[in-house]
C-alpha atoms as a PDB file:
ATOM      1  CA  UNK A   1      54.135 -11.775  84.375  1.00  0.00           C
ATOM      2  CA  UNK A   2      52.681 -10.366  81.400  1.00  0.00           C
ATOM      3  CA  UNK A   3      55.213  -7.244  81.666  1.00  0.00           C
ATOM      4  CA  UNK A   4      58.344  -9.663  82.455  1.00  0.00           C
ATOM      5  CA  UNK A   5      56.902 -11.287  78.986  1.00  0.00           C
ATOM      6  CA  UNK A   6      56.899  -8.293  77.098  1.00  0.00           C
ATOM      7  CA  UNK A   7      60.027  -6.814  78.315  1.00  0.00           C
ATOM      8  CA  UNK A   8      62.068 -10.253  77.780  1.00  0.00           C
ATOM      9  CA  UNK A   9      59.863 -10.233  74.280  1.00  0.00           C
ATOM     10  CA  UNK A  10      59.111 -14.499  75.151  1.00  0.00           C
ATOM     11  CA  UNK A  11      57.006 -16.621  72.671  1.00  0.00           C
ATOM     12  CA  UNK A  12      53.893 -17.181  73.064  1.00  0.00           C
ATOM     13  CA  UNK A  13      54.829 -20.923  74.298  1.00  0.00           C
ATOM     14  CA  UNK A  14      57.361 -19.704  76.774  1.00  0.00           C
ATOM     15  CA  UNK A  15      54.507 -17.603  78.209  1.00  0.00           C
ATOM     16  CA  UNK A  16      52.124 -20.342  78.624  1.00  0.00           C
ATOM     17  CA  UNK A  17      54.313 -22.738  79.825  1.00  0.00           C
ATOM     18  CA  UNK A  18      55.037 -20.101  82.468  1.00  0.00           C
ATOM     19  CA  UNK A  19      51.588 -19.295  83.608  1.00  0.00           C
ATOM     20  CA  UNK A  20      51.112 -23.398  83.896  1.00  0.00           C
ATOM     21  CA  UNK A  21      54.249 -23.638  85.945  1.00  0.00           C
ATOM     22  CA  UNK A  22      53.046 -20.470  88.323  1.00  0.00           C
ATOM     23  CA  UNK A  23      50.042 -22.023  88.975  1.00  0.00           C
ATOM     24  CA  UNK A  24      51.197 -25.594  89.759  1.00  0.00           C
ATOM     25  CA  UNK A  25      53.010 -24.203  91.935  1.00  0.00           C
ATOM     26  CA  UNK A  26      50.591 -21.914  93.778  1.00  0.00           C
ATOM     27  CA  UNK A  27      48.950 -24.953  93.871  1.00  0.00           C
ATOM     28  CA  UNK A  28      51.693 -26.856  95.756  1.00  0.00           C
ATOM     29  CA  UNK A  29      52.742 -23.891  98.445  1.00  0.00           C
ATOM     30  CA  UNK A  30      48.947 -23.091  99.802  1.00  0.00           C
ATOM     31  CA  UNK A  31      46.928 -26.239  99.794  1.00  0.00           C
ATOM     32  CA  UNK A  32      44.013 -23.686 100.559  1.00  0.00           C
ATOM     33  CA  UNK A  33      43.287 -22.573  96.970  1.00  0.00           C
ATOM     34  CA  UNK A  34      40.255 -23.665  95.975  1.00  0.00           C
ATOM     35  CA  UNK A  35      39.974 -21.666  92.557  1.00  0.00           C
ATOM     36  CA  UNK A  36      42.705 -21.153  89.802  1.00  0.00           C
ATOM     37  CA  UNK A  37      44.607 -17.682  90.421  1.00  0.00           C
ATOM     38  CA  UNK A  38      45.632 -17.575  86.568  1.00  0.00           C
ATOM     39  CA  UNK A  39      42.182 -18.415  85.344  1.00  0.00           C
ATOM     40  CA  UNK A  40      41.386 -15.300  84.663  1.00  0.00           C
ATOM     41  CA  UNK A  41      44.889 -15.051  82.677  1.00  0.00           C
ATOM     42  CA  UNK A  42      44.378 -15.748  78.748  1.00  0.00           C
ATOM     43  CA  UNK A  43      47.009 -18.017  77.319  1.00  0.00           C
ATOM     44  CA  UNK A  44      48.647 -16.675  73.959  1.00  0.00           C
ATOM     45  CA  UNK A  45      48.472 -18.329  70.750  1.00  0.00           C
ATOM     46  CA  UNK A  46      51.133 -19.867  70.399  1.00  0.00           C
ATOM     47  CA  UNK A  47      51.102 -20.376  66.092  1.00  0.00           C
ATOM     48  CA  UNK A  48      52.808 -23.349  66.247  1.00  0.00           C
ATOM     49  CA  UNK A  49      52.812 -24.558  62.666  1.00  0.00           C
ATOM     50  CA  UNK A  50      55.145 -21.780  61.527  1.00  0.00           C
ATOM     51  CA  UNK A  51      58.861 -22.769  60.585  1.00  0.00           C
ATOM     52  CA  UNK A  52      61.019 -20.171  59.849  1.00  0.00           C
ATOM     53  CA  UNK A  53      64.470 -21.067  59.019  1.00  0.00           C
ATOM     54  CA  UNK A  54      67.689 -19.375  57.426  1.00  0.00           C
ATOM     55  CA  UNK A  55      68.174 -19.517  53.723  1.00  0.00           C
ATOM     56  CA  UNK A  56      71.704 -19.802  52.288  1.00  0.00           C
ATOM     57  CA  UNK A  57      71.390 -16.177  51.133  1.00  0.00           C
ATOM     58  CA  UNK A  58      70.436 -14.901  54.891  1.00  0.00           C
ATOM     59  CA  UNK A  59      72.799 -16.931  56.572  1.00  0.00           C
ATOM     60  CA  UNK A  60      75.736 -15.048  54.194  1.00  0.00           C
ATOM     61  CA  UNK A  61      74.714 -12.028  54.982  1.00  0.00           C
ATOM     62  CA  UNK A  62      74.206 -12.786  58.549  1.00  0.00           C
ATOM     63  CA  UNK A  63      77.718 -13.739  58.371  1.00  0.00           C
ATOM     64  CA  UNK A  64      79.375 -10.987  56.641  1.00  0.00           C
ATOM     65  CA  UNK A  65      77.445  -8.535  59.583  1.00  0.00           C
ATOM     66  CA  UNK A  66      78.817 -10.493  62.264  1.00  0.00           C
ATOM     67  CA  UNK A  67      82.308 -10.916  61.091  1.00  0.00           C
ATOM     68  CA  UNK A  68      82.618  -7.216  60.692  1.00  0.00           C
ATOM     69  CA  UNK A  69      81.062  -6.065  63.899  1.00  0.00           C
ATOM     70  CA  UNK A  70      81.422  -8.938  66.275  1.00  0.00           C
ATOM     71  CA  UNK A  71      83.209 -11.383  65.051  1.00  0.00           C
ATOM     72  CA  UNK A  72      84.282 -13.111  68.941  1.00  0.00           C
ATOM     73  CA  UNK A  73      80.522 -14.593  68.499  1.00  0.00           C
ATOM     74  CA  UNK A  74      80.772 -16.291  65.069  1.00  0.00           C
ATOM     75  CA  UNK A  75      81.093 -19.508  67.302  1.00  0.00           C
ATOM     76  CA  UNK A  76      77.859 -18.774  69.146  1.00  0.00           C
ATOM     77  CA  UNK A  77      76.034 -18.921  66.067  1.00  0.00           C
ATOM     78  CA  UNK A  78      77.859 -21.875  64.334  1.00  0.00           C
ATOM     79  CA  UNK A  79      77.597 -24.254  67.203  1.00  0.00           C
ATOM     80  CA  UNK A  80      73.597 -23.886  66.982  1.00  0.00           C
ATOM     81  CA  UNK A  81      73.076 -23.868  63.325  1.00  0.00           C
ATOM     82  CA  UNK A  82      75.455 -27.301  63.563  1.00  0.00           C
ATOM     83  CA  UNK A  83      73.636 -28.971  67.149  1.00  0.00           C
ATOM     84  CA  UNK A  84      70.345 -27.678  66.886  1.00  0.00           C
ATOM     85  CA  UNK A  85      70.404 -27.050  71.039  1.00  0.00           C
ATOM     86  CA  UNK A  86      68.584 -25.136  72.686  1.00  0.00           C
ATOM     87  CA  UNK A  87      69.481 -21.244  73.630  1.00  0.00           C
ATOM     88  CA  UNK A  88      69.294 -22.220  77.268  1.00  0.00           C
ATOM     89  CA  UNK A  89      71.517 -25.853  76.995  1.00  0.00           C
ATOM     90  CA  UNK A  90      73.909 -24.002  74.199  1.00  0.00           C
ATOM     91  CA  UNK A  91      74.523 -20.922  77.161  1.00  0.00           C
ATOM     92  CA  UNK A  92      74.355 -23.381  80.116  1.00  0.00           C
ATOM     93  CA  UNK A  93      77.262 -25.086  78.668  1.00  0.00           C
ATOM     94  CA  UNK A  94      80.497 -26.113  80.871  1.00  0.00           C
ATOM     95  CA  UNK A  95      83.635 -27.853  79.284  1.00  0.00           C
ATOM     96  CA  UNK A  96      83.555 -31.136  81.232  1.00  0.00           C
ATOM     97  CA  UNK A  97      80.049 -31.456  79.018  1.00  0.00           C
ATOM     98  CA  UNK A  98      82.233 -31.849  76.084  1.00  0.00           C
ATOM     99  CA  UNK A  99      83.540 -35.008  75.035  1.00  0.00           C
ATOM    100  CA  UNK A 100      86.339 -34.357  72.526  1.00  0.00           C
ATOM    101  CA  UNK A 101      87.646 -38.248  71.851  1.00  0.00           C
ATOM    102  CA  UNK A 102      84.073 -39.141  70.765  1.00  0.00           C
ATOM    103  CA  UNK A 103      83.341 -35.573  69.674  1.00  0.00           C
ATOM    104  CA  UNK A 104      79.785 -35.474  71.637  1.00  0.00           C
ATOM    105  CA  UNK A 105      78.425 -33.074  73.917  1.00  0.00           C
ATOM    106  CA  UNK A 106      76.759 -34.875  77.058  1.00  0.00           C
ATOM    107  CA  UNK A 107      74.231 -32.309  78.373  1.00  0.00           C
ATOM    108  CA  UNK A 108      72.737 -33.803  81.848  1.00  0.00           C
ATOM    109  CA  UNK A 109      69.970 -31.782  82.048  1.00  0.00           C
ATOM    110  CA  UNK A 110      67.534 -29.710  79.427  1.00  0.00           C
ATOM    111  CA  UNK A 111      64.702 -28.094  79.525  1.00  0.00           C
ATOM    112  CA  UNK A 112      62.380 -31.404  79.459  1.00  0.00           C
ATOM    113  CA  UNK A 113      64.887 -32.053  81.971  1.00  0.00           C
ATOM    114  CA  UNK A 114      66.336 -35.273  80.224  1.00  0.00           C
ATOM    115  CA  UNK A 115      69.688 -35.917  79.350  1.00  0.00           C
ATOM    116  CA  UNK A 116      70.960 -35.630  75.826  1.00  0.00           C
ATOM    117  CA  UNK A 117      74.092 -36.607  74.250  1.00  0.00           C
ATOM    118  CA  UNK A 118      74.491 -34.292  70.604  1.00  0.00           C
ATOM    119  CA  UNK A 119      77.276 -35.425  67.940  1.00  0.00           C
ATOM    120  CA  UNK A 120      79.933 -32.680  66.726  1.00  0.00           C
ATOM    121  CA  UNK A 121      80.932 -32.183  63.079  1.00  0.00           C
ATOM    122  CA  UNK A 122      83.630 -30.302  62.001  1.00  0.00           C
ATOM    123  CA  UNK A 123      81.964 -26.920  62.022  1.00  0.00           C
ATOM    124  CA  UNK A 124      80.855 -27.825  66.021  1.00  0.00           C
ATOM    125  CA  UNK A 125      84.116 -28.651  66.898  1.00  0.00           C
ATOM    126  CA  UNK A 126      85.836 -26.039  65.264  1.00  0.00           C
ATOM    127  CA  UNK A 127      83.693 -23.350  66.885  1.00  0.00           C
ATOM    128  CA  UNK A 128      84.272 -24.375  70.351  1.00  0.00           C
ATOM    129  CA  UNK A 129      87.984 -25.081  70.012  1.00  0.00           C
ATOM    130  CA  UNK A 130      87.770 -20.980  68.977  1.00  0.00           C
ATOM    131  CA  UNK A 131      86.302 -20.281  72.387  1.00  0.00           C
ATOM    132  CA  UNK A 132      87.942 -22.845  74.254  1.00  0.00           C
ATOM    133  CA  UNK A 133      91.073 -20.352  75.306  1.00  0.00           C
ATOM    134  CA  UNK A 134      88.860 -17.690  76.623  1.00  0.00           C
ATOM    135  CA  UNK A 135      88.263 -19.487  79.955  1.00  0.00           C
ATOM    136  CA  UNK A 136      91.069 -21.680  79.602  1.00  0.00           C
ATOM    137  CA  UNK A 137      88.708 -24.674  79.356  1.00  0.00           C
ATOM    138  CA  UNK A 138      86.953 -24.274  82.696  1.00  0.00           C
ATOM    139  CA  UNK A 139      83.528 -23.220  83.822  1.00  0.00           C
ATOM    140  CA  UNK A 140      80.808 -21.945  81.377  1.00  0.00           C
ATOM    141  CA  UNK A 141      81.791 -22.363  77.504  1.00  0.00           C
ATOM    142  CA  UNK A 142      80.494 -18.623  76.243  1.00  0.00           C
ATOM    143  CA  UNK A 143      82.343 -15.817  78.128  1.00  0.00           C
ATOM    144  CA  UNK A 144      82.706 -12.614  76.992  1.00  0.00           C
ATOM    145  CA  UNK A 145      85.958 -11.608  74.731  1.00  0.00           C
ATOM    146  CA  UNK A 146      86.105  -8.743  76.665  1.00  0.00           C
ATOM    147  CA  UNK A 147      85.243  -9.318  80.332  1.00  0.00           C
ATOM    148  CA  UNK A 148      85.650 -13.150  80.499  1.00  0.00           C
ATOM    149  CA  UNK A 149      82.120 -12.914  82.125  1.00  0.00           C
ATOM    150  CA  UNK A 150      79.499 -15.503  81.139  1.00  0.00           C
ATOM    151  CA  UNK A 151      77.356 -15.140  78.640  1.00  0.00           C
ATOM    152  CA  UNK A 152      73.425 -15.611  79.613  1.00  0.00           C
ATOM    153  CA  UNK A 153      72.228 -15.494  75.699  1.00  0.00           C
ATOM    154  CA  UNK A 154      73.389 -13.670  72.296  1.00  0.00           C
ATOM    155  CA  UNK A 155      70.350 -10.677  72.479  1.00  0.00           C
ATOM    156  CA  UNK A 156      73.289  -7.785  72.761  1.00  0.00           C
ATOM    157  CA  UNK A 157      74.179  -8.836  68.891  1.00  0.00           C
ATOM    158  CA  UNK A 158      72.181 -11.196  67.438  1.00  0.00           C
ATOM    159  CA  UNK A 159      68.952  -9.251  67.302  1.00  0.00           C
ATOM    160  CA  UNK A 160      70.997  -6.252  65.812  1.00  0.00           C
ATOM    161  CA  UNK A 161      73.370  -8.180  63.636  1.00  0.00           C
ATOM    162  CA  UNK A 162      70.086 -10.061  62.412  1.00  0.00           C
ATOM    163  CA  UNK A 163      68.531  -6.390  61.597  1.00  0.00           C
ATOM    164  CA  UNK A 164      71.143  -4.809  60.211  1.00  0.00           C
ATOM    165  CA  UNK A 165      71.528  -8.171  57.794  1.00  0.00           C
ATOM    166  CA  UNK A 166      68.071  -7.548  56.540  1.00  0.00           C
ATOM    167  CA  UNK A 167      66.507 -10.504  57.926  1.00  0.00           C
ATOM    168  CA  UNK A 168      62.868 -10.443  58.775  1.00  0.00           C
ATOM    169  CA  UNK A 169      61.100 -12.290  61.321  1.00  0.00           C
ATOM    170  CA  UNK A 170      63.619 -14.257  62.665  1.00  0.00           C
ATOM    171  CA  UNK A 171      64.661 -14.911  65.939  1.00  0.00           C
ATOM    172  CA  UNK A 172      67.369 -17.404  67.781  1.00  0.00           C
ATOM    173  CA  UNK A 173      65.273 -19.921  68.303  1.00  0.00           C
ATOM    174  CA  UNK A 174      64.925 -20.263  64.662  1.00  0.00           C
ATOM    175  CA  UNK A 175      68.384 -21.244  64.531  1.00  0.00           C
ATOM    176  CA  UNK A 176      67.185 -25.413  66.075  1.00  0.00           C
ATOM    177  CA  UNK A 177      64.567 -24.762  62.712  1.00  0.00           C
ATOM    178  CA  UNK A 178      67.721 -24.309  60.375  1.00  0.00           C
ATOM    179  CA  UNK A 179      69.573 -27.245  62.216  1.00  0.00           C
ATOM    180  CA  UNK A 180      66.305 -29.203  61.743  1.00  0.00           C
ATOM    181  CA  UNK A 181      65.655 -28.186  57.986  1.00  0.00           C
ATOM    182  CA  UNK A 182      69.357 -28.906  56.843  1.00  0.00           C
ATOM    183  CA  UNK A 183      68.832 -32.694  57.819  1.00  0.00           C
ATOM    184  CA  UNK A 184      67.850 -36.138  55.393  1.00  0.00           C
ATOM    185  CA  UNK A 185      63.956 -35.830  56.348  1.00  0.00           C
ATOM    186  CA  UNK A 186      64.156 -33.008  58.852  1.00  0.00           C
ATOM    187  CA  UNK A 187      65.999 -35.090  61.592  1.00  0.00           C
ATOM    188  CA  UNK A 188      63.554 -38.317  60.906  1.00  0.00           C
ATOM    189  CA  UNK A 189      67.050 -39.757  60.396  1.00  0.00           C
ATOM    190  CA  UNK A 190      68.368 -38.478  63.650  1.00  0.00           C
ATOM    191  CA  UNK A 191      65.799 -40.499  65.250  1.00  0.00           C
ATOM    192  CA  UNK A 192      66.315 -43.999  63.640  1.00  0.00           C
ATOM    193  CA  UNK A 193      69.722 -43.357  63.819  1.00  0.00           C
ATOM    194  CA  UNK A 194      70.215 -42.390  67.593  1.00  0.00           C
ATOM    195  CA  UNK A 195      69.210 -45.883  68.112  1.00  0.00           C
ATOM    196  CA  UNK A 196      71.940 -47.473  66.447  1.00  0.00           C
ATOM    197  CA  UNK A 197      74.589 -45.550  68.430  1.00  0.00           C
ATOM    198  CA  UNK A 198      77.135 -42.308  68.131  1.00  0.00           C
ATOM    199  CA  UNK A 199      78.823 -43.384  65.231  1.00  0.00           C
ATOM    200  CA  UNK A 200      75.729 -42.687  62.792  1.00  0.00           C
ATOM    201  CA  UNK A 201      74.579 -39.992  64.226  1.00  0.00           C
ATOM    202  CA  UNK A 202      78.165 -38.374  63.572  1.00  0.00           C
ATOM    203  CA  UNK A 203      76.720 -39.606  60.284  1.00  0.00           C
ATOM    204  CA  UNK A 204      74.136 -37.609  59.667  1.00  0.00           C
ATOM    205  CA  UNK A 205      75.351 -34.253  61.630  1.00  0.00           C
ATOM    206  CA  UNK A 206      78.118 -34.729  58.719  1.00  0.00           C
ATOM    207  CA  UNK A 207      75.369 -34.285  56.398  1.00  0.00           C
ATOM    208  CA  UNK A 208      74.224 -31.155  57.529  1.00  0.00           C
ATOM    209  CA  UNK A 209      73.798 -29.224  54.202  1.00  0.00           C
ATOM    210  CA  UNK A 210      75.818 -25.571  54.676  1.00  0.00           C
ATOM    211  CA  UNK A 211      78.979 -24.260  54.315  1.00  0.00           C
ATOM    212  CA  UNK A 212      80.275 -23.184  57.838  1.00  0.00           C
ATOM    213  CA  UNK A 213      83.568 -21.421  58.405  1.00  0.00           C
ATOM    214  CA  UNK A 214      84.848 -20.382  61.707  1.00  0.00           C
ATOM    215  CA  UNK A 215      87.817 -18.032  62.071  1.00  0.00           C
ATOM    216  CA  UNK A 216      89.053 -16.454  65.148  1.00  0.00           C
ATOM    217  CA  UNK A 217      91.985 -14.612  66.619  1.00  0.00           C
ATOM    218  CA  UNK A 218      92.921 -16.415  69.784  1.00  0.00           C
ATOM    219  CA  UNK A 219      94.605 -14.213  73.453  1.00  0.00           C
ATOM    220  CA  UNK A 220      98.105 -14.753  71.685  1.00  0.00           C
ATOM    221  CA  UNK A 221      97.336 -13.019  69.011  1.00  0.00           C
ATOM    222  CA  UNK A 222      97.555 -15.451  66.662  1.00  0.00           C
ATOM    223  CA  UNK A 223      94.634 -16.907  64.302  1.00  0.00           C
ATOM    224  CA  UNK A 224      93.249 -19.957  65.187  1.00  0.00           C
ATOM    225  CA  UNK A 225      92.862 -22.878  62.332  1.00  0.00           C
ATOM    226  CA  UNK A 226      89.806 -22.672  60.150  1.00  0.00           C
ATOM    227  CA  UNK A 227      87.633 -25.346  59.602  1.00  0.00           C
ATOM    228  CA  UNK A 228      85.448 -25.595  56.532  1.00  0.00           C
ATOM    229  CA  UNK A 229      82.783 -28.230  55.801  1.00  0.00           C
ATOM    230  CA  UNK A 230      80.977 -28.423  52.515  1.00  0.00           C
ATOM    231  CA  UNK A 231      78.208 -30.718  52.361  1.00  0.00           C
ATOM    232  CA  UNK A 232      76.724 -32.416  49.403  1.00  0.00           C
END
């Protein structure tokens, strides 16, 4: 496991979580353990106080790389700057997830495996109408430009796009940080607010406080509308 965790380069939470998981379920399969096989396994530190988040000035020139050199996944990375989700619930996407009349995504399942439902501003919306051609609005929501595969994750550009940018120390995940850090109180509002239904928490996605453009040519060949939200 410990090779699998270098090679896939996982946090040190991810790795934890994994070596709990492997041995609740050693646990479960041979009823004749009688002493932890991971015990002798030594959990990582997992740092957890550290936020890292985009700055205006990195997410511009994260932008400008990623317009120039792959601009087909300019959605990828607006949709989680705007939702905050998670890589795996943002790539396990399908289109019957996606509510546009109420402009909510209903996810059925995530990684705590619990439902959530996650508003769409303008920005959200505008990326996945982008993408929404490419598989013709059935199956998985990220397929490849080129192939019309699906797309497990965004580690064939985003690591590069985020090194040739100039950006240190940052990884996806720090994307739900940026979503997080861009809200009235750091999403203390999201909470109050999700229990007073959809309509304010359309609210205070709306707030989010970035500038996000999304531009894309669609199969035709023609562009696709652009959608610009400037926040106070």
């Amino acid at each position: 496991m410990a090779r699998a965790a270098e090679r896939e380069r996982w946090a040190p939470s991810t790795f934890n979580h994994s070596l709990t998981s492997l041995t609740d379920r050693l646990g479960i399969l041979n009823r004749k353990v009688t002493t932890n096989p991971a015990r002798s396994v030594t959990q990582r530190r997992e740092g957890n106080n550290r936020v890292r988040f985009l700055t205006e000035d990195e997410e511009n020139k994260l932008r400008k790389v990623i317009k120039s050199t792959w601009v087909s996944h300019l959605p990828e990375l607006d949709l989680a700057i705007n939702t905050g989700l998670r890589k795996g619930s943002q790539y396990g996407l399908t289109w019957d997830m996606i509510d546009w009349k109420s402009r909510m995504l209903n996810i059925p399942r995530t990684k705590n495996e619990e439902p959530i439902h996650v508003p769409l501003n303008d920005a959200a919306v505008a990326a996945l109408s982008v993408v929404h051609d490419r598989g013709r609005g059935r199956g998985l929501v990220f397929q490849s430009a080129k192939t019309g595969e699906p797309l497990e994750n965004g580690r064939h550009w985003f690591d590069e796009a985020v090194s040739k940018a100039g950006i240190k120390n940052f990884r996806w995940h720090y994307l739900r940080h940026t979503f997080a850090s861009r809200l009235p109180m750091k999403g203390a509002m999201t909470r109050r607010y999700a229990l007073r239904g959809p309509n304010k928490l359309h609210a205070v996605v709306s707030l989010l406080g970035a500038t996000a453009t999304t531009t894309a040519t669609s199969e035709s060949g023609t562009k696709a509308s652009t959608s610009q939200v400037v926040v106070q």
